[in-house]
Protein backbone atom coordinates (compact mmCIF):
# COMPACT_ATOMS: atom_id res chain seq x y z
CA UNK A 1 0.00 0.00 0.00
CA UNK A 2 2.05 2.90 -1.18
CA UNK A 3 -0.25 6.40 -0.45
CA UNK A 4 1.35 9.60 -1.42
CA UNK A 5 0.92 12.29 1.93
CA UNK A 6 1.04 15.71 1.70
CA UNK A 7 1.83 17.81 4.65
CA UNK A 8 0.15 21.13 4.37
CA UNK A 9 0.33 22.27 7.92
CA UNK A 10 3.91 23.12 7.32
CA UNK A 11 3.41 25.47 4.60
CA UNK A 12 5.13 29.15 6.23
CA UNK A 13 4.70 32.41 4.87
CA UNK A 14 7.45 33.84 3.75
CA UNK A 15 7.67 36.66 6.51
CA UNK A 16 7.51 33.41 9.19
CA UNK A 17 10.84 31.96 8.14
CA UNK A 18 12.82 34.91 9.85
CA UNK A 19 11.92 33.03 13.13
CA UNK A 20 13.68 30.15 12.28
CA UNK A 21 17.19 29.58 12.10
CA UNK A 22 18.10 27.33 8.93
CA UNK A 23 21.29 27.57 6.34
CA UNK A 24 19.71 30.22 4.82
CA UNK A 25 20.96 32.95 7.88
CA UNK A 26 24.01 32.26 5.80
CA UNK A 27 22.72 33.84 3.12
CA UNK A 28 20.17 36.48 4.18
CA UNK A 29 22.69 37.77 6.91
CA UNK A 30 25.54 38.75 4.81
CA UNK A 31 23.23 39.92 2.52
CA UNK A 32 21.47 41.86 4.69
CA UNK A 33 24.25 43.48 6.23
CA UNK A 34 25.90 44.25 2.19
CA UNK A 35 22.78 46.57 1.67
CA UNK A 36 22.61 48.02 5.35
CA UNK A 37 26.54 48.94 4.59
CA UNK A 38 25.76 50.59 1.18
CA UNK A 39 22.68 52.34 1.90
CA UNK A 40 24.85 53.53 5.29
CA UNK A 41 27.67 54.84 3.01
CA UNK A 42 26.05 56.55 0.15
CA UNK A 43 23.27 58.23 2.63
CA UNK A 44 26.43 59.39 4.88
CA UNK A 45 27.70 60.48 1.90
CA UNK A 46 24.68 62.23 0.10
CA UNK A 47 24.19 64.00 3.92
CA UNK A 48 27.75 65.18 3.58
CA UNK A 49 30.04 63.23 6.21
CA UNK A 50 33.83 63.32 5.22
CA UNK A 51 34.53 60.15 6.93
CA UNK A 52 31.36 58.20 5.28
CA UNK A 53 33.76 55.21 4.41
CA UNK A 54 35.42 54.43 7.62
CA UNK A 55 31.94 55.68 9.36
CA UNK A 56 29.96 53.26 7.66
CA UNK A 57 32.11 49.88 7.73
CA UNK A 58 32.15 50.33 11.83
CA UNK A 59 28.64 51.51 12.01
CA UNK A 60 27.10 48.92 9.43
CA UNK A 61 26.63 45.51 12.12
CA UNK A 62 24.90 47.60 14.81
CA UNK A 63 22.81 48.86 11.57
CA UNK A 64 21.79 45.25 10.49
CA UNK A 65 21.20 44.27 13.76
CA UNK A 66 19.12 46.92 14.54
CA UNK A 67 16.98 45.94 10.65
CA UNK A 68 16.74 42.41 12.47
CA UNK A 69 14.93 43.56 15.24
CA UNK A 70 12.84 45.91 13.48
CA UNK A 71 11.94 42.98 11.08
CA UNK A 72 11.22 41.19 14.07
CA UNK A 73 8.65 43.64 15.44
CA UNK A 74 6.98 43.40 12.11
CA UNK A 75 6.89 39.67 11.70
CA UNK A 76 5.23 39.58 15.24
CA UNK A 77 2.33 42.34 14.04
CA UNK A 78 1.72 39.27 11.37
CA UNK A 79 1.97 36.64 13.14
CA UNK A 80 -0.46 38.55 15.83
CA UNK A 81 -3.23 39.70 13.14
CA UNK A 82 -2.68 36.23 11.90
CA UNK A 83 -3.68 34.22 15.24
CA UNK A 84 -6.66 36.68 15.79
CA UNK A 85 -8.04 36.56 12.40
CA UNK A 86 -8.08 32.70 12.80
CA UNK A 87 -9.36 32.78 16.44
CA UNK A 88 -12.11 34.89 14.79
CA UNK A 89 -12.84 32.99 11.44
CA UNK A 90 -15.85 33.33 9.89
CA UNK A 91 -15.46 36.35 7.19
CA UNK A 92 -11.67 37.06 8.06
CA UNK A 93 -10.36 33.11 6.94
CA UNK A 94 -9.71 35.23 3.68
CA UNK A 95 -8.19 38.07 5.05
CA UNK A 96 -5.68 35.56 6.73
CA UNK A 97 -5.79 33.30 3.95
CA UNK A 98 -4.06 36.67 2.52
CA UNK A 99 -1.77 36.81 5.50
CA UNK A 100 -0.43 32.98 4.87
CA UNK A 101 -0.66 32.59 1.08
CA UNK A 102 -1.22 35.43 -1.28
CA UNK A 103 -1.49 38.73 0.47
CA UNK A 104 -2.98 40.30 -2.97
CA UNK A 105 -5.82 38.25 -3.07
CA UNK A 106 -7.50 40.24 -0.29
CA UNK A 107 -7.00 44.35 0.12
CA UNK A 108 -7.05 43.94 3.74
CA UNK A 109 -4.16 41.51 3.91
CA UNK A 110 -2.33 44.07 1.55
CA UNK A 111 -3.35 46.71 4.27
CA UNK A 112 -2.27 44.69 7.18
CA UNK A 113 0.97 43.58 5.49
CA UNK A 114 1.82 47.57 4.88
CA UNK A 115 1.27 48.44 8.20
CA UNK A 116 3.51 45.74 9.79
CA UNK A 117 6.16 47.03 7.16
CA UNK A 118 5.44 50.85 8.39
CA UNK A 119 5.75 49.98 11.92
CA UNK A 120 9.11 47.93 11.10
CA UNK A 121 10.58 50.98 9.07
CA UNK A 122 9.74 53.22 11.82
CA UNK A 123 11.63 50.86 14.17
CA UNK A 124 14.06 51.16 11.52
CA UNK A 125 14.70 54.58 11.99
CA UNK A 126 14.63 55.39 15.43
CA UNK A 127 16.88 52.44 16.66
CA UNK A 128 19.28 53.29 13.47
CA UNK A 129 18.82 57.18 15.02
CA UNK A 130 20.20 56.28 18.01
CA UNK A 131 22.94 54.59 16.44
CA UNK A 132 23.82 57.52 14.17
CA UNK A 133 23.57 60.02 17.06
CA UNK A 134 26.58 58.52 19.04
CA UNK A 135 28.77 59.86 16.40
CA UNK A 136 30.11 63.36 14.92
CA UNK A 137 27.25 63.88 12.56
CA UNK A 138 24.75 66.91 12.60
CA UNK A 139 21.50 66.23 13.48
CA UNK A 140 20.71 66.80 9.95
CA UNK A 141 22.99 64.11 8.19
CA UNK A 142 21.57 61.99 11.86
CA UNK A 143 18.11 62.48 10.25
CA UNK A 144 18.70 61.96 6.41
CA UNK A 145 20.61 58.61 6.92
CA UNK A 146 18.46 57.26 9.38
CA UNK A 147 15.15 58.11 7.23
CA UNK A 148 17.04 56.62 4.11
CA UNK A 149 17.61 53.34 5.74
CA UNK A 150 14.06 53.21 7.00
CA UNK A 151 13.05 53.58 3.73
CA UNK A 152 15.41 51.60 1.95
CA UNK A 153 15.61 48.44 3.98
CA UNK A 154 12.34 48.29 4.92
CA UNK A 155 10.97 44.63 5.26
CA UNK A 156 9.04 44.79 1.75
CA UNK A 157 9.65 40.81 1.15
CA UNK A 158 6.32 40.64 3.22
CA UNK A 159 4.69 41.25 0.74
CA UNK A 160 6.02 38.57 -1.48
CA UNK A 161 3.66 35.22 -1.92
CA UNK A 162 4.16 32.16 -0.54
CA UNK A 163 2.17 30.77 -3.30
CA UNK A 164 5.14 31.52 -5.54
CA UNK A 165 7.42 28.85 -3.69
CA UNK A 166 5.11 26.21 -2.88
CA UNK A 167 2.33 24.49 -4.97
């Protein structure tokens, strides 16, 4: 008796997997902290900061971690509107249906997913703020770099589908 199962309670969203640590931190980390250090370098030095190349390279792991944790307080705002939507059921399965699977099938998941990426780039740029502020820079070049990196490295892979990666 040979029966083909399919396990479809282990189907993640994409945003889920940052709580997990697999061989793929050995990709995403490095990456993560090559785009921190760039977007740190060329917003030091579009704010005017002489030493933007030395500044960056020291400043550029307390940048990424500080992305991490931001991404972190997003995934939870999913993972919390995810659990209540479920608890709830009824008319919101699609909404997190959205959440899980395909957030453009539904406009709410779209809207839920956007606000969980605001609230990360916000964390974005008040913990990379604080970082920025420890060192020589004016309060203006403080402000432009830390709003470009909120910008920039905002957690928008939320919004990609997990329906693109699993069938």
């Amino acid at each position: 008796m040979n029966q083909k199962h399919r396990l479809y309670n282990i189907i993640l969203p994409i945003w889920l997997l940052i709580w997990f640590p697999s061989w793929l931190w050995l990709i995403v980390i490095p990456a993560n902290w090559l785009i921190d250090w760039l977007v740190t370098r060329c917003a030091l030095k579009h704010a005017g900061d002489t030493a933007y190349a030395s500044r960056s390279m020291r400043l550029s792991w307390k940048i990424c971690l500080a992305g991490f944790v931001s991404d972190f307080v997003g995934s939870l705002i999913l993972l919390g509107a995810m659990y209540l939507l479920g608890a709830i059921g009824g008319d919101f399965h699609a909404v997190e249906f959205g959440l899980n699977w395909n957030p453009f099938s539904n406009i709410f998941s779209v809207l839920i997913i956007l606000a969980a990426i605001a609230v990360s780039a916000v964390c974005i740029y008040h913990l990379d703020k604080r970082i920025l502020e420890k060192e020589i820079l004016t309060a203006d070049q403080v402000k432009k770099t830390a709003l470009a990196l909120a910008v920039i490295t905002a957690p928008y892979l939320y919004l990609l589908p997990a329906s693109l990666f699993y069938r």
